[in-house]
PDB file of N, CA and C in Angstrom:
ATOM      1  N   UNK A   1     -53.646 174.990 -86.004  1.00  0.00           N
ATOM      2  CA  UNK A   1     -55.050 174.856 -85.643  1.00  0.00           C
ATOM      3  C   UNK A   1     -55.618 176.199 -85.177  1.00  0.00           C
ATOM      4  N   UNK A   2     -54.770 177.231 -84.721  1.00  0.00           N
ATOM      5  CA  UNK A   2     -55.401 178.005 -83.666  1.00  0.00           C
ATOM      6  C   UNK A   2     -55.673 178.934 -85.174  1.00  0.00           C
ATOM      7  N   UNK A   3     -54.778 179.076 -86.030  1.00  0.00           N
ATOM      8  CA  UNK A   3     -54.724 179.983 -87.446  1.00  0.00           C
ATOM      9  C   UNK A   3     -56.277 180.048 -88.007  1.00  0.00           C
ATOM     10  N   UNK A   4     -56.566 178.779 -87.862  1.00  0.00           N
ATOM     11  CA  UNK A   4     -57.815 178.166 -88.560  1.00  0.00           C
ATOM     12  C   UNK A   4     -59.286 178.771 -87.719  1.00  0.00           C
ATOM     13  N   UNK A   5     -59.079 178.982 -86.784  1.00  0.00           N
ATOM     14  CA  UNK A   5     -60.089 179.891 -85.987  1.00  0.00           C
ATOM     15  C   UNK A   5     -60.197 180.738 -85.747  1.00  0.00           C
ATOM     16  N   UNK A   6     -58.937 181.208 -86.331  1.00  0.00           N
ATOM     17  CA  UNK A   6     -58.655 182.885 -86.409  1.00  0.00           C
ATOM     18  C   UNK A   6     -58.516 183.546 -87.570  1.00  0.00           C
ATOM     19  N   UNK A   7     -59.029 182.528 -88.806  1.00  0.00           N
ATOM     20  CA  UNK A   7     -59.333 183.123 -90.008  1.00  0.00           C
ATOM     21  C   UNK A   7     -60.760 182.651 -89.952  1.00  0.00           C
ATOM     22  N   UNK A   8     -61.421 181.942 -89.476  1.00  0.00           N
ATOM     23  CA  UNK A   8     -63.245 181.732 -89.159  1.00  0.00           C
ATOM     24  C   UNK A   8     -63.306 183.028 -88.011  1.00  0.00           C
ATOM     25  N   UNK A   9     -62.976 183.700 -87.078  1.00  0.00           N
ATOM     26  CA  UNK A   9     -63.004 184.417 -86.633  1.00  0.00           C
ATOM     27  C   UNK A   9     -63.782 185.744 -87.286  1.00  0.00           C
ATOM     28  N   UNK A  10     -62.609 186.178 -88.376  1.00  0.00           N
ATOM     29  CA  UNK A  10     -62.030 187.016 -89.176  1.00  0.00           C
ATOM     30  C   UNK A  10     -63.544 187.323 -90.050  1.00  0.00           C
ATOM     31  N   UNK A  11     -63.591 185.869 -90.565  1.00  0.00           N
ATOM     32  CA  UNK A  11     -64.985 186.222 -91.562  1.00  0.00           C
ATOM     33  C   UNK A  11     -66.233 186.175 -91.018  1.00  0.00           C
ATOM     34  N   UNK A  12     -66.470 185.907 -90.039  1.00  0.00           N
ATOM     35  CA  UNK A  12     -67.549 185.807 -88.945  1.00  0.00           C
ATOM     36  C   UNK A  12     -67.992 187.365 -89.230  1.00  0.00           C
ATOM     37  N   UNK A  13     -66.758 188.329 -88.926  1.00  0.00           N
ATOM     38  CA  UNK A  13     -67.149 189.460 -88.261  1.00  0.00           C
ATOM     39  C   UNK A  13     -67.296 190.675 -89.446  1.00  0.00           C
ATOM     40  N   UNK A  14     -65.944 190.063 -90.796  1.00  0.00           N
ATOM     41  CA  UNK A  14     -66.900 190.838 -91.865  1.00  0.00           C
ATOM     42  C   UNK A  14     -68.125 190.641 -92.189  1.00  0.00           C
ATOM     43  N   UNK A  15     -68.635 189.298 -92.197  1.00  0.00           N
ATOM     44  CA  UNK A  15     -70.268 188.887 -92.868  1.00  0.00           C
ATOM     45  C   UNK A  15     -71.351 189.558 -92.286  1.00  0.00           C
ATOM     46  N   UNK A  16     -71.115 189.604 -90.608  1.00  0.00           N
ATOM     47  CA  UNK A  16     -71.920 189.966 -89.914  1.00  0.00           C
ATOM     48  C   UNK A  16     -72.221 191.940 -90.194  1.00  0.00           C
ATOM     49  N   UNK A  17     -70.790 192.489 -90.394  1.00  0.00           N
ATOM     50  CA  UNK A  17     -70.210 193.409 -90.801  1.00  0.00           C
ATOM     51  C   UNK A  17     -71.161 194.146 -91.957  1.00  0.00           C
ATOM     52  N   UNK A  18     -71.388 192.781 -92.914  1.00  0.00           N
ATOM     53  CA  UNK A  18     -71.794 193.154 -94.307  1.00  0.00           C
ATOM     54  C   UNK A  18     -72.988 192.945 -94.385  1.00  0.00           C
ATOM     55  N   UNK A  19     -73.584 192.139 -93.578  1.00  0.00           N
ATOM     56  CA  UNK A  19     -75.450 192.161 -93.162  1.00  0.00           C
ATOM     57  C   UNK A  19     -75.902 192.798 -92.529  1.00  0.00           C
ATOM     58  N   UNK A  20     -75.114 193.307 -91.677  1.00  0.00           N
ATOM     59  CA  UNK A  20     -76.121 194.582 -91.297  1.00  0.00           C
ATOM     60  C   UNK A  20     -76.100 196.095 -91.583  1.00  0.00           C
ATOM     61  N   UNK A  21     -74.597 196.258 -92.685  1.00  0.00           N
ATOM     62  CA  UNK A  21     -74.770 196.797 -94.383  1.00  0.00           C
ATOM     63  C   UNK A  21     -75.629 196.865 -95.053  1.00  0.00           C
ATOM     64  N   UNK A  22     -76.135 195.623 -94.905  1.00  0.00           N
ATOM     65  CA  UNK A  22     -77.508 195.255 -96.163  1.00  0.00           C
ATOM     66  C   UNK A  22     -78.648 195.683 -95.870  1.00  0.00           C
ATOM     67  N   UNK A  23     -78.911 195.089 -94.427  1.00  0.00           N
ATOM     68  CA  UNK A  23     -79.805 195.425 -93.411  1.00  0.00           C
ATOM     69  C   UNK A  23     -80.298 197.107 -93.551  1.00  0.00           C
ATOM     70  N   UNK A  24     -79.760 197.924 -93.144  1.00  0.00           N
ATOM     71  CA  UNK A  24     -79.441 198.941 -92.846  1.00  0.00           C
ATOM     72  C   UNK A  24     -80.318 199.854 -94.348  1.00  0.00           C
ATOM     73  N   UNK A  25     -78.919 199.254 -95.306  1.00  0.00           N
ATOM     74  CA  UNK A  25     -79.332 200.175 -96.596  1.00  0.00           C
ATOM     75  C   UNK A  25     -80.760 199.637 -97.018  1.00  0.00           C
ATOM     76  N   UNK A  26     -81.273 198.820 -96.887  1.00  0.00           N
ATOM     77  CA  UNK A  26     -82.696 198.254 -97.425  1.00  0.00           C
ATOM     78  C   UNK A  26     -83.890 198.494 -96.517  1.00  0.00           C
ATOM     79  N   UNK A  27     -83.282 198.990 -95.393  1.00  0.00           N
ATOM     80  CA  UNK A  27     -84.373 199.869 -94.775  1.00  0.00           C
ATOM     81  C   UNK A  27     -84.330 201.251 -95.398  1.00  0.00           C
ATOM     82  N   UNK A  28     -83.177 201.828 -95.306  1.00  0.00           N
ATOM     83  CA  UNK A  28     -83.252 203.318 -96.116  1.00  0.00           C
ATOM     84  C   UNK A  28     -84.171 203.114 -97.241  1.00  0.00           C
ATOM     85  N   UNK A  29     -83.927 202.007 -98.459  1.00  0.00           N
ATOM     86  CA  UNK A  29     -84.599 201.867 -99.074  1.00  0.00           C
ATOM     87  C   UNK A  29     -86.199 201.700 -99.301  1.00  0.00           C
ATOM     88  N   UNK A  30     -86.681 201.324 -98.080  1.00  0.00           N
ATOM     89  CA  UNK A  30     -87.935 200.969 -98.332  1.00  0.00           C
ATOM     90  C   UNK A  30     -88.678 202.102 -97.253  1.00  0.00           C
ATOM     91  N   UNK A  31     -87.582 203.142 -96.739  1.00  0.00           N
ATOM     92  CA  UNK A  31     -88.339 204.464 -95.724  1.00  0.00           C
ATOM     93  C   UNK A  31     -88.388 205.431 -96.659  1.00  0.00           C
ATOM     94  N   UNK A  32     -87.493 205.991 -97.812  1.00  0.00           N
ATOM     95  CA  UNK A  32     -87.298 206.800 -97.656  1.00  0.00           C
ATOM     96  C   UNK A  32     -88.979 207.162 -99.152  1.00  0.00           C
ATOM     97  N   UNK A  33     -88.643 205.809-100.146  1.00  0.00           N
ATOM     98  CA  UNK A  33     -90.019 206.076-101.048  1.00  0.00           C
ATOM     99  C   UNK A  33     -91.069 206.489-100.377  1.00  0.00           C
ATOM    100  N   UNK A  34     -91.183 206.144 -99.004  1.00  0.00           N
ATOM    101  CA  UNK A  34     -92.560 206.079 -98.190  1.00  0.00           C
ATOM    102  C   UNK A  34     -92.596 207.828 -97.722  1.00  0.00           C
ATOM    103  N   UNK A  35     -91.344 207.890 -97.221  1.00  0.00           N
ATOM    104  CA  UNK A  35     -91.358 209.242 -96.191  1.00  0.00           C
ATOM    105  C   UNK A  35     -91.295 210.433 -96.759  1.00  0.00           C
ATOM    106  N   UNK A  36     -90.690 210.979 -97.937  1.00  0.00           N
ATOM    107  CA  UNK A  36     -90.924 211.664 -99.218  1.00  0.00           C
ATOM    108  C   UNK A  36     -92.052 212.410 -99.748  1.00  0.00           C
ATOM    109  N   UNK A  37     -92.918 211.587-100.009  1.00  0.00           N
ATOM    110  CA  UNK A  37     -94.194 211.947-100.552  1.00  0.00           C
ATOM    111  C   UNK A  37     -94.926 212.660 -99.295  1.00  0.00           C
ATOM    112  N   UNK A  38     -94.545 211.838 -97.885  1.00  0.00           N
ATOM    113  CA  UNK A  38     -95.899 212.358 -97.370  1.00  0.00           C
ATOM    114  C   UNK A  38     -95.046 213.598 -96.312  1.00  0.00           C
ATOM    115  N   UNK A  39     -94.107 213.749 -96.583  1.00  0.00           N
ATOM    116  CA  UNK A  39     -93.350 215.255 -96.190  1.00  0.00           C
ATOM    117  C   UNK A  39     -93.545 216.057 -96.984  1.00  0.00           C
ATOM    118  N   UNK A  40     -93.314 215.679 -98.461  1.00  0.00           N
ATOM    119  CA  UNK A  40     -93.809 217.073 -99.488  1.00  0.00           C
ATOM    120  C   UNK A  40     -95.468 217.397 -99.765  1.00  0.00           C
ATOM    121  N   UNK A  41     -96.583 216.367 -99.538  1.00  0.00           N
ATOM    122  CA  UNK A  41     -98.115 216.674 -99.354  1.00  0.00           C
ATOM    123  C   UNK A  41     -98.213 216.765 -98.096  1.00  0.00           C
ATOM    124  N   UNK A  42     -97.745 216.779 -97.430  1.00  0.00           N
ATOM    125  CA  UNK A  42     -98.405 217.435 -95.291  1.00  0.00           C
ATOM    126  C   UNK A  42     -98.884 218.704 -95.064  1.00  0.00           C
ATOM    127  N   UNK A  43     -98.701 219.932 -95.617  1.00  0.00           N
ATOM    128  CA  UNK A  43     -99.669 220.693 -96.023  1.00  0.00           C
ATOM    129  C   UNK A  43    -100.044 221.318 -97.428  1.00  0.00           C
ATOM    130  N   UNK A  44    -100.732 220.593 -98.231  1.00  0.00           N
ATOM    131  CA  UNK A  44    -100.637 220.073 -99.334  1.00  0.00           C
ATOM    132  C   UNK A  44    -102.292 219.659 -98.850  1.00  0.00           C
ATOM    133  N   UNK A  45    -103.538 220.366 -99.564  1.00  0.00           N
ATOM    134  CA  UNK A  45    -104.709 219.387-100.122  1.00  0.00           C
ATOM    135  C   UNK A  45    -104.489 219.124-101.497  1.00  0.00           C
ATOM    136  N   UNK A  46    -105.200 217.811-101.785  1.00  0.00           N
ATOM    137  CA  UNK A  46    -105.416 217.032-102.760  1.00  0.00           C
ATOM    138  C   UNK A  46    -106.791 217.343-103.468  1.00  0.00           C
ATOM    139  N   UNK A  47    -106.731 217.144-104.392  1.00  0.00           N
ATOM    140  CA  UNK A  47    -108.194 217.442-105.265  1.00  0.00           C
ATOM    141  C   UNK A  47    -109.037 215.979-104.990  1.00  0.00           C
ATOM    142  N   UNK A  48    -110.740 216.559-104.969  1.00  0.00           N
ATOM    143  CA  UNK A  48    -111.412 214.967-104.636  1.00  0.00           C
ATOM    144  C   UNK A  48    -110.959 213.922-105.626  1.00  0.00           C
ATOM    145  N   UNK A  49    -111.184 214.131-106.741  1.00  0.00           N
ATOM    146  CA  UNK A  49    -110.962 213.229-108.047  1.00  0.00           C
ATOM    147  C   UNK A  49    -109.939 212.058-107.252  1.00  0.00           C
ATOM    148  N   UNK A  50    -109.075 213.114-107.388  1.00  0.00           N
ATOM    149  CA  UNK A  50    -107.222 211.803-106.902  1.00  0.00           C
ATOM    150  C   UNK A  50    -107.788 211.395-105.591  1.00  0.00           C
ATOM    151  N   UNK A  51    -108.134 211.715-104.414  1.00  0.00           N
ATOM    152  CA  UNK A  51    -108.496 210.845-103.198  1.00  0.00           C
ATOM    153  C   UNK A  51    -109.601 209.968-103.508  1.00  0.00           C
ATOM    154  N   UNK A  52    -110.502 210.113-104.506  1.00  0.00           N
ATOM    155  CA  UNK A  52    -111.488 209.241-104.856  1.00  0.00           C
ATOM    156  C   UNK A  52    -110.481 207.912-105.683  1.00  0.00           C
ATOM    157  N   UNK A  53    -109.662 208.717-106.547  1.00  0.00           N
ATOM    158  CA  UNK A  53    -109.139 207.109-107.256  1.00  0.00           C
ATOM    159  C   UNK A  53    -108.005 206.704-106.459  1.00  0.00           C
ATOM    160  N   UNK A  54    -107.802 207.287-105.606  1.00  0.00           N
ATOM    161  CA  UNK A  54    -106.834 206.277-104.567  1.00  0.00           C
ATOM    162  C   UNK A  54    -107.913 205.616-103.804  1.00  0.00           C
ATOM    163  N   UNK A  55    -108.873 205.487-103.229  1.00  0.00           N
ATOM    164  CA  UNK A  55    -109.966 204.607-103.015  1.00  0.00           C
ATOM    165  C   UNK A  55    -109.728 203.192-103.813  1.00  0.00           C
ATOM    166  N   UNK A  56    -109.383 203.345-104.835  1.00  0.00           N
ATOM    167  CA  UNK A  56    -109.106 201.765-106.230  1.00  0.00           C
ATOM    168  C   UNK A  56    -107.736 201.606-106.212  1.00  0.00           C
ATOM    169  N   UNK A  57    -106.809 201.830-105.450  1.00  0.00           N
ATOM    170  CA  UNK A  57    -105.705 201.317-106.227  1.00  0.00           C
ATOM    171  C   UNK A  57    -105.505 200.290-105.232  1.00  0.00           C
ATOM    172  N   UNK A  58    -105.974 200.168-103.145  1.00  0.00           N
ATOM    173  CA  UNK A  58    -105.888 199.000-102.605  1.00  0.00           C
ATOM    174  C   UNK A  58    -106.105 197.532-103.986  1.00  0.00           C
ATOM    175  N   UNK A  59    -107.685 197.782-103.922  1.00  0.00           N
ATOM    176  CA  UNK A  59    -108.156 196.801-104.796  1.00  0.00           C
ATOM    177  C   UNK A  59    -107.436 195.629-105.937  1.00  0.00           C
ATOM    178  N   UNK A  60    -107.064 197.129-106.537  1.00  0.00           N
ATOM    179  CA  UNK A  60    -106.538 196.559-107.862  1.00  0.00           C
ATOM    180  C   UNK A  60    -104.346 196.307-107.834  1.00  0.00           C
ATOM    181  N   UNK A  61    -104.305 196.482-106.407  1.00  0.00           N
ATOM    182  CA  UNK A  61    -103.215 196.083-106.485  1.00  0.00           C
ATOM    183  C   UNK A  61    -103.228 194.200-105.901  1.00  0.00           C
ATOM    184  N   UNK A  62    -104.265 194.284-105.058  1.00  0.00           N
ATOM    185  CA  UNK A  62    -104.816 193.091-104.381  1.00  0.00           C
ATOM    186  C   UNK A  62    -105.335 191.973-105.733  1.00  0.00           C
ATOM    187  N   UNK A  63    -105.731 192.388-106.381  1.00  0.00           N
ATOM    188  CA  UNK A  63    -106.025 191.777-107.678  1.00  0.00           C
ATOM    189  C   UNK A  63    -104.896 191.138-108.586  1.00  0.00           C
ATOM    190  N   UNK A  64    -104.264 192.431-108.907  1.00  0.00           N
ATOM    191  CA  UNK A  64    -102.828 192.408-109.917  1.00  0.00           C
ATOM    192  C   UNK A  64    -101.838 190.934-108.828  1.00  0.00           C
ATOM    193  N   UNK A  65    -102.096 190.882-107.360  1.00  0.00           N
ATOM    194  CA  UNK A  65    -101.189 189.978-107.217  1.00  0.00           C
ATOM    195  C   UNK A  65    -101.637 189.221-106.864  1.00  0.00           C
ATOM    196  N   UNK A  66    -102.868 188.809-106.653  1.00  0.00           N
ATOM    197  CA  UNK A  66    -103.586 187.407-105.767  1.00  0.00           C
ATOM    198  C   UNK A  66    -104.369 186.741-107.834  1.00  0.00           C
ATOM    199  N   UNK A  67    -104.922 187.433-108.245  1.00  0.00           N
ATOM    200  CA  UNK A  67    -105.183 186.350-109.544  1.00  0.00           C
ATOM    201  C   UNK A  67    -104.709 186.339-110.819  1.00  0.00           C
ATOM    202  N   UNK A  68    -103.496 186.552-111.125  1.00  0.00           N
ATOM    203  CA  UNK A  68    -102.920 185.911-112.095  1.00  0.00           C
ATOM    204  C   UNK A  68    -101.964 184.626-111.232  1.00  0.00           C
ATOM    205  N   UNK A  69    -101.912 184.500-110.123  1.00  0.00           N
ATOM    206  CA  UNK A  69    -101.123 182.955-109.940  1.00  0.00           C
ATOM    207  C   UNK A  69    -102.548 182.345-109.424  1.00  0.00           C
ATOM    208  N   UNK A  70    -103.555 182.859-109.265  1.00  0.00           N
ATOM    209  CA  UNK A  70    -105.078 181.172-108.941  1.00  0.00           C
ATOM    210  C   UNK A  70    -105.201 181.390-110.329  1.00  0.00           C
ATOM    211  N   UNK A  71    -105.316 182.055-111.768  1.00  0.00           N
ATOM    212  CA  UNK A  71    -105.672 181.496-113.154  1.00  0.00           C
ATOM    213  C   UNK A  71    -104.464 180.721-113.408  1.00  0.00           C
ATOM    214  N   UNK A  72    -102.998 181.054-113.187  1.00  0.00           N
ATOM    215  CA  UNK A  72    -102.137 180.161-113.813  1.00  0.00           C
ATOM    216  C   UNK A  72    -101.925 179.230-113.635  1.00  0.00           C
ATOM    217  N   UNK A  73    -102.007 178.848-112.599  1.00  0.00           N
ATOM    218  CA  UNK A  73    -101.302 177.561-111.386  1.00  0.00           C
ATOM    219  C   UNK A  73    -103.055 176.652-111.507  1.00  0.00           C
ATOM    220  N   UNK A  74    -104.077 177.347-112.442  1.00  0.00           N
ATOM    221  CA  UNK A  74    -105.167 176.358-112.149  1.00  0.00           C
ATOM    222  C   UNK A  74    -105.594 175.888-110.984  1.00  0.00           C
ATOM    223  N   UNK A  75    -105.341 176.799-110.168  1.00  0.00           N
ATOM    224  CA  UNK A  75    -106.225 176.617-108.462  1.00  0.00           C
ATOM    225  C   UNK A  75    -107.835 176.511-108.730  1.00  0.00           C
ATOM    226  N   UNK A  76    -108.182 177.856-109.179  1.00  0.00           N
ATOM    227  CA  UNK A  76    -109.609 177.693-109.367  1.00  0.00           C
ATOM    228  C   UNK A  76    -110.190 176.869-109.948  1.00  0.00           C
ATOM    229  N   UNK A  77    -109.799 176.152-110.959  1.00  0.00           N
ATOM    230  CA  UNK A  77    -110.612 174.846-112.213  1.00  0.00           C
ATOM    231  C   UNK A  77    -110.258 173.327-111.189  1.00  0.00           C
ATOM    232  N   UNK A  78    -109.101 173.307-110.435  1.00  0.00           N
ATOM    233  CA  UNK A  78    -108.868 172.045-109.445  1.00  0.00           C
ATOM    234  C   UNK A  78    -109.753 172.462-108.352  1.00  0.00           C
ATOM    235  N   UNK A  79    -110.123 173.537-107.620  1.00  0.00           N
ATOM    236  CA  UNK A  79    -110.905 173.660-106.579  1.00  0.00           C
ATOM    237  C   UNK A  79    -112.444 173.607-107.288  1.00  0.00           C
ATOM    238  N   UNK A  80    -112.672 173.818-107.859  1.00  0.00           N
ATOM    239  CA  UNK A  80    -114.528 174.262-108.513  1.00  0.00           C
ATOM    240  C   UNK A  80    -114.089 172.394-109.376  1.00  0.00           C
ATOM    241  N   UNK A  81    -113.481 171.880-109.872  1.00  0.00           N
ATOM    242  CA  UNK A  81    -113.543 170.440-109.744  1.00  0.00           C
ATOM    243  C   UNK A  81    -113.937 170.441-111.464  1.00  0.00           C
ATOM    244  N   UNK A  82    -113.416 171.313-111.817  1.00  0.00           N
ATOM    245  CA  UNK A  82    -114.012 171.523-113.623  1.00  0.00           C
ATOM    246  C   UNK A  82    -113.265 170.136-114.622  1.00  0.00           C
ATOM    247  N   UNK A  83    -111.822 170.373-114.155  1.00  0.00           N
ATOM    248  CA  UNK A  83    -110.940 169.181-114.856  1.00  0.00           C
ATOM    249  C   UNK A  83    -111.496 167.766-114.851  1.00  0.00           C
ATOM    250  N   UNK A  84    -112.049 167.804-113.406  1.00  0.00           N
ATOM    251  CA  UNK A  84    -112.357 166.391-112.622  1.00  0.00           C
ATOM    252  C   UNK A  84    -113.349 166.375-113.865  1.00  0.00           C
ATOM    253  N   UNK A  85    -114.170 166.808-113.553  1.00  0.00           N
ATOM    254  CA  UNK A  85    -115.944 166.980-114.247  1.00  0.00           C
ATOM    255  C   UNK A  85    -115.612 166.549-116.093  1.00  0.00           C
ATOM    256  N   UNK A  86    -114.566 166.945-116.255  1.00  0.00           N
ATOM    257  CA  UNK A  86    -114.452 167.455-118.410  1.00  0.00           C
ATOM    258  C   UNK A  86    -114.201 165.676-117.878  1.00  0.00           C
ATOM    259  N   UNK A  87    -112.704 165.150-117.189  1.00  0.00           N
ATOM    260  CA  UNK A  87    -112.263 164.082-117.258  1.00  0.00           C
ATOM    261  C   UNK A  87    -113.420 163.057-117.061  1.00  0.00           C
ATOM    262  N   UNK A  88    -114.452 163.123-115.987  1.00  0.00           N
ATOM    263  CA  UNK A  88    -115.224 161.985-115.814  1.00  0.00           C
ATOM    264  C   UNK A  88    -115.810 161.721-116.840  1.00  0.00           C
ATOM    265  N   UNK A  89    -116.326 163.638-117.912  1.00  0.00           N
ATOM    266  CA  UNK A  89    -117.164 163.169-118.705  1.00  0.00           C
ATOM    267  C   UNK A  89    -116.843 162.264-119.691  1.00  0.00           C
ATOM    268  N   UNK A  90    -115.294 162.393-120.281  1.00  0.00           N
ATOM    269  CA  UNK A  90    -114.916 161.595-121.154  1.00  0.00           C
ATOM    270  C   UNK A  90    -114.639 160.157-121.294  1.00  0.00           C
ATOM    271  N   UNK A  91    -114.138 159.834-119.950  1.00  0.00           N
ATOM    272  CA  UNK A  91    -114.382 158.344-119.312  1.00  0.00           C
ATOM    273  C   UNK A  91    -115.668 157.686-118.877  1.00  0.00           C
ATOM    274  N   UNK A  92    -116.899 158.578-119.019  1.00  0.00           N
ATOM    275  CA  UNK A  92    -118.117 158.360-118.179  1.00  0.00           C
ATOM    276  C   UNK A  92    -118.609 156.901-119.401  1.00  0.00           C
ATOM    277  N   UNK A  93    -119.261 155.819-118.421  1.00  0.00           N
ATOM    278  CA  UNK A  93    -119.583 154.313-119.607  1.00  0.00           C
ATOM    279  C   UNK A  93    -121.430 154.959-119.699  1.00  0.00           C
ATOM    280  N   UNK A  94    -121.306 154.845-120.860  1.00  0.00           N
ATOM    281  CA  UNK A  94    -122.963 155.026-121.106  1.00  0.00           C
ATOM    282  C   UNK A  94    -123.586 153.800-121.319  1.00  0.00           C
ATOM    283  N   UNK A  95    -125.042 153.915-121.070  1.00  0.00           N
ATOM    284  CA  UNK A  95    -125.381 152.575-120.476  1.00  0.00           C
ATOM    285  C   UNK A  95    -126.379 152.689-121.691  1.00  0.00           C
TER     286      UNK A  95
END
């Protein structure tokens, strides 16, 4: 019995071992794309053009991920009630 808690022991402490492995490297990962760029432009001006079209890329990244799932998933045609509306018309009894 005691074997048995001392091999749950054992893997307790690699897993924990190996998540914060993961942990760790996936922060490197997501600092270092960030920290890079703005160490090599810090004294570094930019031309207006490029600070003007970085002005659009919030936007159109906000776009690229908020409406292709309300056109696919048909949020908008169930909320604006369009389906409802085609369906009543076809069931509608004319008098």
């Amino acid at each position: 019995m005691n074997d048995f808690w001392e091999s749950f022991r054992l893997a307790n402490s690699y897993s924990n071992t190996y998540a914060m492995g993961a942990i760790f490297a996936m922060a490197l990962a997501t600092f270092l794309p960030r920290f890079f760029p703005m160490a090599l432009l810090k004294n570094r001006t930019l031309p207006s053009w490029f600070t003007q079209w970085l002005h659009f890329v919030p936007p159109a990244i906000f776009g690229a991920l908020v409406f292709p799932d309300l056109l696919l998933k048909g949020l908008i045609t169930e909320n604006w009630g369009i389906r409802n509306l085609r369906q009543n018309l076809k069931t509608e009894k004319r008098y």
